[in-house]
Protein backbone atom coordinates (compact mmCIF):
# COMPACT_ATOMS: atom_id res chain seq x y z
CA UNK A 1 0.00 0.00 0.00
CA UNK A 2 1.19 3.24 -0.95
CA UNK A 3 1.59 6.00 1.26
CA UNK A 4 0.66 10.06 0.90
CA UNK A 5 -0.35 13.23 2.87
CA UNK A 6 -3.47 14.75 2.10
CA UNK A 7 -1.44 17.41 0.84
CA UNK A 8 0.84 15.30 -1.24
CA UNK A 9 -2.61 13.52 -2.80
CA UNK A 10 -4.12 16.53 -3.72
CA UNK A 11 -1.17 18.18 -5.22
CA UNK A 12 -0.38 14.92 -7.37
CA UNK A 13 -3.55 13.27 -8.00
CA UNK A 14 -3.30 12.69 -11.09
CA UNK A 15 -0.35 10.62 -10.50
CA UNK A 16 -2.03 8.77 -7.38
CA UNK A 17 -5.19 7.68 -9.82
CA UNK A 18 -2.57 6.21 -11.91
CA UNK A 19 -1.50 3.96 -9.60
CA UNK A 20 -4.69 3.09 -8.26
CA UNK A 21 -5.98 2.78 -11.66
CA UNK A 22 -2.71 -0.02 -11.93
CA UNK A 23 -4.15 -1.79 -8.92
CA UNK A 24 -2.46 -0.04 -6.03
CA UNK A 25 -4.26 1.23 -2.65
CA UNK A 26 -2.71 4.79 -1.74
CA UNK A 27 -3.54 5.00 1.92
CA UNK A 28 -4.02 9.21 2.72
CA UNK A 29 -2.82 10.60 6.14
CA UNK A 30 -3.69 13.90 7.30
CA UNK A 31 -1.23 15.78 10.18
CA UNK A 32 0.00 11.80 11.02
CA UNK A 33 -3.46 10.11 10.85
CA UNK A 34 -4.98 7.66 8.42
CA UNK A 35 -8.31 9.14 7.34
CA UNK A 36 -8.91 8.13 3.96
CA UNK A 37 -8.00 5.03 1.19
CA UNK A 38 -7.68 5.35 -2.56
CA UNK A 39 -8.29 2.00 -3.87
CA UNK A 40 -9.43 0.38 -7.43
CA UNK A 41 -13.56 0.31 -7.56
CA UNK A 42 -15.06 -3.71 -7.94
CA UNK A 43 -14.82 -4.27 -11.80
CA UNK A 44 -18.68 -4.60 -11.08
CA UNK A 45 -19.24 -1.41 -10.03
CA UNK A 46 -17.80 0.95 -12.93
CA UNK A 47 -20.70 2.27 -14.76
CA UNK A 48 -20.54 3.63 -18.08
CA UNK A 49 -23.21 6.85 -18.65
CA UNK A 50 -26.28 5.44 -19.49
CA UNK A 51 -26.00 1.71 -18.27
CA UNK A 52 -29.09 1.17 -16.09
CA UNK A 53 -28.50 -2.37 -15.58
CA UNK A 54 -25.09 -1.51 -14.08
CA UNK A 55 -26.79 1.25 -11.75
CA UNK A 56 -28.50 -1.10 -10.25
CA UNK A 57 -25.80 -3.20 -9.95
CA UNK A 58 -23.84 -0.49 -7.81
CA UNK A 59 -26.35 1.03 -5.88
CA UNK A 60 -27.39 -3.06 -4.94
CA UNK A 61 -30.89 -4.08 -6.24
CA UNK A 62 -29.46 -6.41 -8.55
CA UNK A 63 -26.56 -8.91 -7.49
CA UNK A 64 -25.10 -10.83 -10.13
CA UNK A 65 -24.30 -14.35 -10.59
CA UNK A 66 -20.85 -15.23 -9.53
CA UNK A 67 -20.13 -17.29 -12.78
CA UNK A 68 -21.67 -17.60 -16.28
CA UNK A 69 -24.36 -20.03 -16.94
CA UNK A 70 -23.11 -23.16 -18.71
CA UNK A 71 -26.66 -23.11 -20.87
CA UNK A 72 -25.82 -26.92 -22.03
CA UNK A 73 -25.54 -28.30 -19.07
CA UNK A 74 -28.45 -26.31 -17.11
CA UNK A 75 -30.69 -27.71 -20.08
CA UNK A 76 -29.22 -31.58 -19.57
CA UNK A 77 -29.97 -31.17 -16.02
CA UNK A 78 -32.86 -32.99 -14.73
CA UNK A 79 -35.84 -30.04 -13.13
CA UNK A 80 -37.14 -30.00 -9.96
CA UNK A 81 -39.72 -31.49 -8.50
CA UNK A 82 -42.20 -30.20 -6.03
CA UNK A 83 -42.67 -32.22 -2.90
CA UNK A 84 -46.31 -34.16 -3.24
CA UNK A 85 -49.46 -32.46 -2.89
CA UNK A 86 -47.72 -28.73 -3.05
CA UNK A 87 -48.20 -26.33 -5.83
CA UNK A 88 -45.79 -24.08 -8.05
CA UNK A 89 -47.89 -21.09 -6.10
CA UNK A 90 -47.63 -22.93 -2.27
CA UNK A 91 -43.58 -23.04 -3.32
CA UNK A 92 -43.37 -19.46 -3.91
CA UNK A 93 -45.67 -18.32 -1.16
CA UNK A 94 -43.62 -20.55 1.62
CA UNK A 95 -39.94 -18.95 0.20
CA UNK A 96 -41.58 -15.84 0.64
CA UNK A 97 -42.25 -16.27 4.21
CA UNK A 98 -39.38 -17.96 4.65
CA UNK A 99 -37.36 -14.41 4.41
């Protein structure tokens, strides 16, 4: 982790968003104290103008999937079944007072 005084950050920032934009943390101290990290934003989070799905990706409504669907094998995969006597509707109503 880098290392910089709140004066040193502001006067060289440019250089400081470099380095974070390389994958470095700078770590920003102010009269001797830590108050403040630079660090590279979640790949997941960076937003181009316009992109609502990614909005709602940062600001947390939507969480994506940690890996791509294999389509092939979700399709050769055998589907659920419901437990006897309970309906697609009883499912959904029990997960939902479940949470």
């Amino acid at each position: 982790m880098l290392r910089a005084t709140a004066t040193e950050a502001k006067n060289s920032l440019g250089k400081y968003l470099a380095k974070v934009r390389a994958g470095d943390t700078v770590l920003i101290i102010l009269r001797g104290t830590p108050i403040a990290t630079l660090s590279p934003v979640d790949a997941r989070l960076q937003i181009e103008e316009g992109d609502e799905f990614a909005a709602l990706v940062a600001n947390g409504t939507f969480d994506p999937p940690p890996k791509k669907l294999n389509v092939a094998e979700f399709f050769a995969s055998d589907a659920p079944t419901l437990p006897p006597g309970m309906t697609a509707v009883d499912l959904i109503n029990w997960v939902r007072e479940e949470r």
